[in-house]
C-alpha atoms as a PDB file:
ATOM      1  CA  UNK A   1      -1.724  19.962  -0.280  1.00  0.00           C
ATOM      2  CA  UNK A   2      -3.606  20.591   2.844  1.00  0.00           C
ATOM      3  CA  UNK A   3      -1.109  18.711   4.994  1.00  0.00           C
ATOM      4  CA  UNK A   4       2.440  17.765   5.633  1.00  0.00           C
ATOM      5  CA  UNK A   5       2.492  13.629   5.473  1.00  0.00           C
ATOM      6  CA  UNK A   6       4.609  12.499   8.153  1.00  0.00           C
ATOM      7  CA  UNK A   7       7.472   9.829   7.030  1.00  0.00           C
ATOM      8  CA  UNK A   8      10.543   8.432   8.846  1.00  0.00           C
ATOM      9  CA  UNK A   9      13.405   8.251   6.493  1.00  0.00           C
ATOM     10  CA  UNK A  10      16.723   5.734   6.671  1.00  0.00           C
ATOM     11  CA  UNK A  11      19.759   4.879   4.493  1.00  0.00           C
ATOM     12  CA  UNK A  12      20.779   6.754   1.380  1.00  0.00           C
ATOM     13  CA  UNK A  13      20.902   5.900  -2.122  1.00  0.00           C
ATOM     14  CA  UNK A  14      17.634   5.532  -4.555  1.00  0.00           C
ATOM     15  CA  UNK A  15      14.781   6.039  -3.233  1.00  0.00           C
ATOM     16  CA  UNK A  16      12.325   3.379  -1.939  1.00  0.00           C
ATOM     17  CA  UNK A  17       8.820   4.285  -0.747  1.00  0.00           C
ATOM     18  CA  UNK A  18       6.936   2.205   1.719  1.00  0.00           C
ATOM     19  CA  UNK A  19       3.187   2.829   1.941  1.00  0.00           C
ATOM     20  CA  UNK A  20       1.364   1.158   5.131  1.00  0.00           C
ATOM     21  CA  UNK A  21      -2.018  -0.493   5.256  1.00  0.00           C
ATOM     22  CA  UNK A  22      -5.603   0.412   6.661  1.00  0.00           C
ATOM     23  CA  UNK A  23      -5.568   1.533  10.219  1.00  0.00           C
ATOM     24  CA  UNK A  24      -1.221   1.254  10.409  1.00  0.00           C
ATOM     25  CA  UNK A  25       1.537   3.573  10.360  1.00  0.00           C
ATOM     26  CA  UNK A  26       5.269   4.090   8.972  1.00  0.00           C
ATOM     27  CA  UNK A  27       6.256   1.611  12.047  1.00  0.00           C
ATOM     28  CA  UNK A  28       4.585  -1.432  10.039  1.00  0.00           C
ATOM     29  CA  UNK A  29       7.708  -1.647   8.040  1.00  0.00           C
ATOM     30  CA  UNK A  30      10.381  -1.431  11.473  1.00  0.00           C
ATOM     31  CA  UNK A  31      12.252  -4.471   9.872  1.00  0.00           C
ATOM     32  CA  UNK A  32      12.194  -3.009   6.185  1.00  0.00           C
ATOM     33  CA  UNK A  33      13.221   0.043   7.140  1.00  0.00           C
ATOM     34  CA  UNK A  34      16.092  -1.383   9.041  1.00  0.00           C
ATOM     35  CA  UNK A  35      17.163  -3.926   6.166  1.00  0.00           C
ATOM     36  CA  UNK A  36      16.620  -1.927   2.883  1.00  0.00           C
ATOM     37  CA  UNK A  37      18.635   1.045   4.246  1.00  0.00           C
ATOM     38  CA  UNK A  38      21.769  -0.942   4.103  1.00  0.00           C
ATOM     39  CA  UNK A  39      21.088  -0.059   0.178  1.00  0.00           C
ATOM     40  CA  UNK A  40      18.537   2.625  -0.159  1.00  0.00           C
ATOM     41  CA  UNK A  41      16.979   5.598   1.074  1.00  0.00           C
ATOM     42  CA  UNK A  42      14.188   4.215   2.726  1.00  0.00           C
ATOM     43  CA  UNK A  43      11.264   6.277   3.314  1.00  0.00           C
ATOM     44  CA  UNK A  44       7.980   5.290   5.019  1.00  0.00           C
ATOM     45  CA  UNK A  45       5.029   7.534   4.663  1.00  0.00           C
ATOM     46  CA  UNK A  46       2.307   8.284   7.141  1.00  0.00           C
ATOM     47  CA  UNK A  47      -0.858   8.104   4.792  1.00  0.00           C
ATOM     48  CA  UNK A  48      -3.553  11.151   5.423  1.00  0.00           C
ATOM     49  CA  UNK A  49      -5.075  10.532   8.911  1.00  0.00           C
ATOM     50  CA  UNK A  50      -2.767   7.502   9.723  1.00  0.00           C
ATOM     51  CA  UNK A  51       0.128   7.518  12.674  1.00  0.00           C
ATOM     52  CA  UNK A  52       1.417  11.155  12.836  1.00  0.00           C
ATOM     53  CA  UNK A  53      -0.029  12.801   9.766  1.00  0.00           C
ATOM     54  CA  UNK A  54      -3.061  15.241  10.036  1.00  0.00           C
ATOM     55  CA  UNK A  55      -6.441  14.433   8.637  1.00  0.00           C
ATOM     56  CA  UNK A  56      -6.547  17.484   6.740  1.00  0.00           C
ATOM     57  CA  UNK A  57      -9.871  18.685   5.075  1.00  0.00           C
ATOM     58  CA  UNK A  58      -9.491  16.942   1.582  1.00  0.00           C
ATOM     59  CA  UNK A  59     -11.507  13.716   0.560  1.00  0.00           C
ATOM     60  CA  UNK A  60     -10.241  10.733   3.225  1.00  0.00           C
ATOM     61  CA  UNK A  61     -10.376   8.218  -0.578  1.00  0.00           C
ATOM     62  CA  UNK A  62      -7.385   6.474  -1.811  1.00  0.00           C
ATOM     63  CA  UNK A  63      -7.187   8.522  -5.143  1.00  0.00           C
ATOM     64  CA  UNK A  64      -6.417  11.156  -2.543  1.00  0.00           C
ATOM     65  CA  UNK A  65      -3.875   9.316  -0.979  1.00  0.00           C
ATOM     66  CA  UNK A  66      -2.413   8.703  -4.019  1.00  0.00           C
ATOM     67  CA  UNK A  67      -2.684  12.501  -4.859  1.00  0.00           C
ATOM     68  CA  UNK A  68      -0.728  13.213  -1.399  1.00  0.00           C
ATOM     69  CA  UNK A  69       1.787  11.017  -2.286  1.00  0.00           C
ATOM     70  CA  UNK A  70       2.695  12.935  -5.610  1.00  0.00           C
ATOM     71  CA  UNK A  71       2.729  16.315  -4.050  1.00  0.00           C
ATOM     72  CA  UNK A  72       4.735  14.661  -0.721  1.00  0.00           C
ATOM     73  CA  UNK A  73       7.468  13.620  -3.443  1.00  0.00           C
ATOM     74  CA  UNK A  74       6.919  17.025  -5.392  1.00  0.00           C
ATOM     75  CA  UNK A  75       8.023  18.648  -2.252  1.00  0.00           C
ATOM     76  CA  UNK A  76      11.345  16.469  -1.908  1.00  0.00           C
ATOM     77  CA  UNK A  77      11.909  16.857  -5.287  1.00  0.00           C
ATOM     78  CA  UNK A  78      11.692  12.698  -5.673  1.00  0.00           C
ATOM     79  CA  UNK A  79      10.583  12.680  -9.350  1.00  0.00           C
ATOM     80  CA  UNK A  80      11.705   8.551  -9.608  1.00  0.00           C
ATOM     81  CA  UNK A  81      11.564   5.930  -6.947  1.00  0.00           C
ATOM     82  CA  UNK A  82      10.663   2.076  -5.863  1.00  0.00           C
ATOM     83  CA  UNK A  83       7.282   2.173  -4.740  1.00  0.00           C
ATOM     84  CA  UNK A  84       6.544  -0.550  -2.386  1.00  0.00           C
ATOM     85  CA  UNK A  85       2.495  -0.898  -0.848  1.00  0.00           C
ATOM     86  CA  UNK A  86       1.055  -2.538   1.542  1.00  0.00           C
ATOM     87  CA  UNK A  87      -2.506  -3.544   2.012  1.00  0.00           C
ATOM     88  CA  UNK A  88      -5.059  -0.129   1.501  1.00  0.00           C
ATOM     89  CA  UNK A  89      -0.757   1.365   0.469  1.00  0.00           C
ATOM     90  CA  UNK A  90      -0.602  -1.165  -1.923  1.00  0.00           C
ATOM     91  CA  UNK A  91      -4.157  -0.320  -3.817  1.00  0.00           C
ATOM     92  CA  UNK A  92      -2.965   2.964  -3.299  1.00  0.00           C
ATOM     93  CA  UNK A  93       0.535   2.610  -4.898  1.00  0.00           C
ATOM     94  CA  UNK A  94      -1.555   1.061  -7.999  1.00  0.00           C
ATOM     95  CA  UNK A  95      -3.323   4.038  -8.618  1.00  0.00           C
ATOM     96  CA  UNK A  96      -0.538   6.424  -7.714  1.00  0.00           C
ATOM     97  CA  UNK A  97       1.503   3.984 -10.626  1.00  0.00           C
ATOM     98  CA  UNK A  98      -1.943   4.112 -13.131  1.00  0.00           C
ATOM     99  CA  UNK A  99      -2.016   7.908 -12.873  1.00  0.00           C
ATOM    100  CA  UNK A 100       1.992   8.612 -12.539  1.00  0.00           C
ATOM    101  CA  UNK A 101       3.969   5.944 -14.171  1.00  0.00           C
ATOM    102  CA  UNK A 102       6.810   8.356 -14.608  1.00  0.00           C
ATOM    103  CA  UNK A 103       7.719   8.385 -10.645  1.00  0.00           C
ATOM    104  CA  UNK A 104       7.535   4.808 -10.812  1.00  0.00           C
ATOM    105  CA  UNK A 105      10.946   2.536 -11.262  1.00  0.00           C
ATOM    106  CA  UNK A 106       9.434  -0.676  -9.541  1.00  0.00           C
ATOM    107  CA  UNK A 107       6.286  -1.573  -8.138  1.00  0.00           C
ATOM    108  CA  UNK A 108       5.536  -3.527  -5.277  1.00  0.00           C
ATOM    109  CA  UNK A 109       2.388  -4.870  -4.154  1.00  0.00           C
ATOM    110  CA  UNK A 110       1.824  -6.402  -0.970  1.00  0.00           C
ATOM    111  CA  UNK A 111      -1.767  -7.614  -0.557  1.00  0.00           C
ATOM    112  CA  UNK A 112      -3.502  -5.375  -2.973  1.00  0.00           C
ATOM    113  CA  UNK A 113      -7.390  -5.579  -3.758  1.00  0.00           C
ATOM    114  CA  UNK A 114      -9.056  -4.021  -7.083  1.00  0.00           C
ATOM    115  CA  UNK A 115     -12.235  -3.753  -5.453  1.00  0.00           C
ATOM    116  CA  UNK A 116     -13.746  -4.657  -1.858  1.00  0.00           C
ATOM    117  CA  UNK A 117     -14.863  -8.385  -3.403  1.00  0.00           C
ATOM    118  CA  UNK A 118     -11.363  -9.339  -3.101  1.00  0.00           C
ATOM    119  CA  UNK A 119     -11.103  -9.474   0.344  1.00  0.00           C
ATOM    120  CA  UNK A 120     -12.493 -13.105   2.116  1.00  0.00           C
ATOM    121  CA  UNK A 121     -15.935 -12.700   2.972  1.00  0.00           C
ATOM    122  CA  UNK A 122     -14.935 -14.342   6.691  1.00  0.00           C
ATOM    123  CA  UNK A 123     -12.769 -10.976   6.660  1.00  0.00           C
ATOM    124  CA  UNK A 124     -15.322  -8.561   5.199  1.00  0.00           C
ATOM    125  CA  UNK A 125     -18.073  -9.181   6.361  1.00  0.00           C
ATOM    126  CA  UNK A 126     -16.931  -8.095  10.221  1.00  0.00           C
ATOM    127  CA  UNK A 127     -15.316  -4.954   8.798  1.00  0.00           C
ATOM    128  CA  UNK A 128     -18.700  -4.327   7.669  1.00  0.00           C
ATOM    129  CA  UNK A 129     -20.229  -4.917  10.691  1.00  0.00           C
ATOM    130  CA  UNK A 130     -17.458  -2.721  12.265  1.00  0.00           C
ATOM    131  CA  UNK A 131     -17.738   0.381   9.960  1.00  0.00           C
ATOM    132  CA  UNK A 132     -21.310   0.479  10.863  1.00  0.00           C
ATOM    133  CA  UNK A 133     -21.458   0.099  14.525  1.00  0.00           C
ATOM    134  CA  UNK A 134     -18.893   3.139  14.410  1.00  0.00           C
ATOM    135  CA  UNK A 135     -21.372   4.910  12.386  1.00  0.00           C
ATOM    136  CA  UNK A 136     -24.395   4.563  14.956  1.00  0.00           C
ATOM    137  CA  UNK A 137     -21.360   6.256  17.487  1.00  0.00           C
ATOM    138  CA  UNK A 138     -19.925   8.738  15.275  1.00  0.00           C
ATOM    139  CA  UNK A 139     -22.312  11.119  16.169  1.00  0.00           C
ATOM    140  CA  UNK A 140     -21.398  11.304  19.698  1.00  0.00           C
ATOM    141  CA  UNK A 141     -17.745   9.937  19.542  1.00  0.00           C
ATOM    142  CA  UNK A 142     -15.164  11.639  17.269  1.00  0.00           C
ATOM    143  CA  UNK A 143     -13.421   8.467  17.461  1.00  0.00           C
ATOM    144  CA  UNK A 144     -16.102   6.479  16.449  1.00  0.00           C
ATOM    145  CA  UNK A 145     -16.064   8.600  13.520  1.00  0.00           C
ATOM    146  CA  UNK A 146     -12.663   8.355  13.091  1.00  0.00           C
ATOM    147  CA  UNK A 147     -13.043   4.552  12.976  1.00  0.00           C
ATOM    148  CA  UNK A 148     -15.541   4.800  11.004  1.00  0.00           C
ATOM    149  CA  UNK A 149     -14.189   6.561   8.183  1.00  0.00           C
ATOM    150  CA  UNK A 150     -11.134   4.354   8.052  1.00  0.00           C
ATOM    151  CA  UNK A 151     -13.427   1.284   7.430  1.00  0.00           C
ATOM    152  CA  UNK A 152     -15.163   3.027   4.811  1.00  0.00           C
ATOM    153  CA  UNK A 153     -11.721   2.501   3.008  1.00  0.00           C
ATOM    154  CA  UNK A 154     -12.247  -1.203   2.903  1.00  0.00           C
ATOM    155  CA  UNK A 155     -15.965  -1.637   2.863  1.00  0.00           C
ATOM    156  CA  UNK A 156     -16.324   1.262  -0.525  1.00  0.00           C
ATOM    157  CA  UNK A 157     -12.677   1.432  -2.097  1.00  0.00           C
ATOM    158  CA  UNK A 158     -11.141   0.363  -4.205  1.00  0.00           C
ATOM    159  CA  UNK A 159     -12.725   0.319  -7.404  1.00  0.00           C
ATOM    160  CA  UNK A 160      -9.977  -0.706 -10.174  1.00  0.00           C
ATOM    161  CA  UNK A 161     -10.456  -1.769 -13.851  1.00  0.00           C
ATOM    162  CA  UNK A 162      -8.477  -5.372 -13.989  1.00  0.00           C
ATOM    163  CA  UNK A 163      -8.029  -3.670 -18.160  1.00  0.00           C
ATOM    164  CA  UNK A 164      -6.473  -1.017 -16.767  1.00  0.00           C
ATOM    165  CA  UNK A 165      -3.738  -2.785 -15.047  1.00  0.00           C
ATOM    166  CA  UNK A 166      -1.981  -3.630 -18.841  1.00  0.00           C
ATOM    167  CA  UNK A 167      -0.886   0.087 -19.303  1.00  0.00           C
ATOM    168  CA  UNK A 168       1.661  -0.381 -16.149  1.00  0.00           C
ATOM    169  CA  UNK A 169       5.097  -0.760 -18.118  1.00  0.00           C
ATOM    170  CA  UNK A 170       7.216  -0.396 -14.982  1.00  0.00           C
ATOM    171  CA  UNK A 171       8.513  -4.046 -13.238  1.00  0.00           C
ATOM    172  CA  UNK A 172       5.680  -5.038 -10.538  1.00  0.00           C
ATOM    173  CA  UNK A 173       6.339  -7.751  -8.295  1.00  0.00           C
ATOM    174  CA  UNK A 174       2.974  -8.959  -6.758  1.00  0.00           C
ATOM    175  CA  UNK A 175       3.644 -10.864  -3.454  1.00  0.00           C
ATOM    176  CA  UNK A 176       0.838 -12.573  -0.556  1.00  0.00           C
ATOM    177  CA  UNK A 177       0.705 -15.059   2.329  1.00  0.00           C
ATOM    178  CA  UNK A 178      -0.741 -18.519   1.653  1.00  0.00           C
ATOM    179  CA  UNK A 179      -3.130 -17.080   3.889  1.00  0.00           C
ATOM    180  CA  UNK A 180      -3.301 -13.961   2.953  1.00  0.00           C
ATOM    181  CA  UNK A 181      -7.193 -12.107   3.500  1.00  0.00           C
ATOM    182  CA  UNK A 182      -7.031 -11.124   0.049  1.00  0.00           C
ATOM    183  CA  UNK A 183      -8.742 -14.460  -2.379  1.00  0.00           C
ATOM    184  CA  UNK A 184      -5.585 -16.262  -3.608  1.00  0.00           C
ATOM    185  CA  UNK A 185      -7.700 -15.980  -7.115  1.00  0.00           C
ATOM    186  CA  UNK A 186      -7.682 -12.347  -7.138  1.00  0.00           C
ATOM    187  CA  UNK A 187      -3.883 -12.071  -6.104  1.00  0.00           C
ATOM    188  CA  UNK A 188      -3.332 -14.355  -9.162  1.00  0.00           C
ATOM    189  CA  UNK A 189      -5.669 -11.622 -11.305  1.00  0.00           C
ATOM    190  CA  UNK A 190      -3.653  -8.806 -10.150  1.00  0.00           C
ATOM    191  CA  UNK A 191      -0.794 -10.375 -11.534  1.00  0.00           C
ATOM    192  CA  UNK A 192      -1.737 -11.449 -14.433  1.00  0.00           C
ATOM    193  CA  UNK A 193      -3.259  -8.572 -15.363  1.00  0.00           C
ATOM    194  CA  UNK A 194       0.369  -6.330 -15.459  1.00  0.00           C
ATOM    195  CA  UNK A 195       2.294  -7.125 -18.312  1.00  0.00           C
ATOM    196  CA  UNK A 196       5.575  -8.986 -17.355  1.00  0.00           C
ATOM    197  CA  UNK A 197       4.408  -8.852 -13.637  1.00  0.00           C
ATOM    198  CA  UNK A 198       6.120 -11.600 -11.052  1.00  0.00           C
ATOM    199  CA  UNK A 199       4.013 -13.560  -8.027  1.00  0.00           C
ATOM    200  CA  UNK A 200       5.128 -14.798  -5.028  1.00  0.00           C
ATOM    201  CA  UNK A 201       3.322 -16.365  -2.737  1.00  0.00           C
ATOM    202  CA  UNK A 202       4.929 -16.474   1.301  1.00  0.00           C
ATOM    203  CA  UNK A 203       4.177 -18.903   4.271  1.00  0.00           C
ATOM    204  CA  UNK A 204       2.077 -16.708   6.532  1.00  0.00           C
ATOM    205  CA  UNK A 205      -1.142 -14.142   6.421  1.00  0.00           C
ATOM    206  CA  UNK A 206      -1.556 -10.886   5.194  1.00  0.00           C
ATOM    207  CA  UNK A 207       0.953  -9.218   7.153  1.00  0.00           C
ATOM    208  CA  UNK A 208       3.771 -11.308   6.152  1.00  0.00           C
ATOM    209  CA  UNK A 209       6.356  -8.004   5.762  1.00  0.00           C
ATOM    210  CA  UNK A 210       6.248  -7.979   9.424  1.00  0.00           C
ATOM    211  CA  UNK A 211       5.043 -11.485  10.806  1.00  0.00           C
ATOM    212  CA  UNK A 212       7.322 -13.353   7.899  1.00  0.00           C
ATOM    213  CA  UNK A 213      10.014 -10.219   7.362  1.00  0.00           C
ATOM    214  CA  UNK A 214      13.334 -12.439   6.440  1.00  0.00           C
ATOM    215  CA  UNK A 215      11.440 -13.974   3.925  1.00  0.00           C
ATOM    216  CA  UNK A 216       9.547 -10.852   2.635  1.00  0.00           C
ATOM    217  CA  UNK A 217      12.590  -9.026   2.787  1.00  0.00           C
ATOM    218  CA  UNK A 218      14.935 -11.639   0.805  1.00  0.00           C
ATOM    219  CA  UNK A 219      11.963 -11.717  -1.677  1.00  0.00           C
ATOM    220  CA  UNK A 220      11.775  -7.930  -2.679  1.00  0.00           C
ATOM    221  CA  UNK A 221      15.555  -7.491  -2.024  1.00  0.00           C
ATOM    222  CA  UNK A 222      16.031 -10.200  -5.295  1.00  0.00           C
ATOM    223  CA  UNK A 223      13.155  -8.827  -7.132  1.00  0.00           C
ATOM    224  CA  UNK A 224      15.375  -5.265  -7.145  1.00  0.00           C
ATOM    225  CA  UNK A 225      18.339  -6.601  -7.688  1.00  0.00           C
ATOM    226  CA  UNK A 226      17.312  -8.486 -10.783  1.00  0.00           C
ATOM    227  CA  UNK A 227      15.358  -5.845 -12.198  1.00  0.00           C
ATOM    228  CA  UNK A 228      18.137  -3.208 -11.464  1.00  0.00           C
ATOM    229  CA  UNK A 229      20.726  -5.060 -13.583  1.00  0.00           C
ATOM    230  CA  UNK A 230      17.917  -5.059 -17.109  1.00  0.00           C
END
């Protein structure tokens, strides 16, 4: 790997694996981090480019996020672990799970999209708009460029086969706002698409782990705890 991902670690115990959204960092998850270490070894990541991890020079796509992640639990020698996303962490943590099932005990998705259609259009369409104002800047503005290649994220990526979803084995639970920017119908797909996979739905928008975190939190906390005693 090219980089060293930043994370910010609490608790002990097994390992779970927090993976931020678009444009956020490890701090997204203050009140998971603060909860779950009562029980685990809570570890929030830093994605390539995000909060204190470099850019690097590798491909800024999500199959290389997911690629980072693997060699970021190579190095800790974390060969087994809850993996909860986020968001861009959550379409992430799907691929990371399609290519790497073996690291995965759990799965957690927390407003995940197959493919840029999933998002509302009323959401969409101005991070379209967004991504290519900050390319006319780029060229003059590193941080338009910046910007600009974080959009990209959500206006090109992801690009997931709903078929492919029915090799994940591992326990997934698949949890939204009622208002969540992601369609309620392509949550639902998601979910139905994983073998075995649980939904739940939470008062609140997309960033209900921090806007709605009692709730979230008692939500994922009984989702483990069932699953840990099959």
């Amino acid at each position: 790997m090219d980089i060293d991902l930043h994370d910010t670690q609490r608790g002990s115990g097994f390992p779970l694996v927090l993976l931020h959204g678009n444009g956020e960092e490890s701090g997204y998850f203050l009140h998971q981090l603060e909860y779950f270490a009562q029980t685990y070894r809570v570890i929030a990541v830093d994605t390539r480019g995000h909060g204190q991890s470099p850019r690097g020079s590798a491909p800024f796509t999500l199959e290389q996020f997911a690629l980072d992640l693997k060699e970021f639990l190579d190095g800790r020698g974390l060969r087994r672990v809850h993996l909860l996303g986020f968001s861009d962490g959550a379409n992430i943590a799907l691929l990371f799970a399609l290519r790497w099932p073996e690291y995965v005990q759990t799965l957690i998705l927390n407003g995940a999209n197959l493919d840029p259609g999933g998002v509302r259009a009323s959401v969409q369409l101005p991070i379209c708009l967004g991504w290519a104002l900050a390319g006319l800047c780029a060229r003059f503005d590193p941080r338009a460029a910046a910007k600009q290649e974080r959009l990209g994220l959500m206006v090109t990526q992801p690009h997931i086969d709903p078929a492919s979803l029915g090799a994940l084995t591992m326990p997934t639970l698949v949890i939204a706002g009622e208002r969540d920017m992601i369609r309620a119908g392509h949550t639902r797909r998601i979910c139905a698409s994983i073998p075995g996979a649980e939904l739940v739905i939470l008062p609140g928008d997309h960033f209900i782990a921090n806007r709605n975190s009692a709730a979230f939190n008692r939500a994922v906390e009984d989702f483990l705890r069932e699953r840990s005693r099959l």
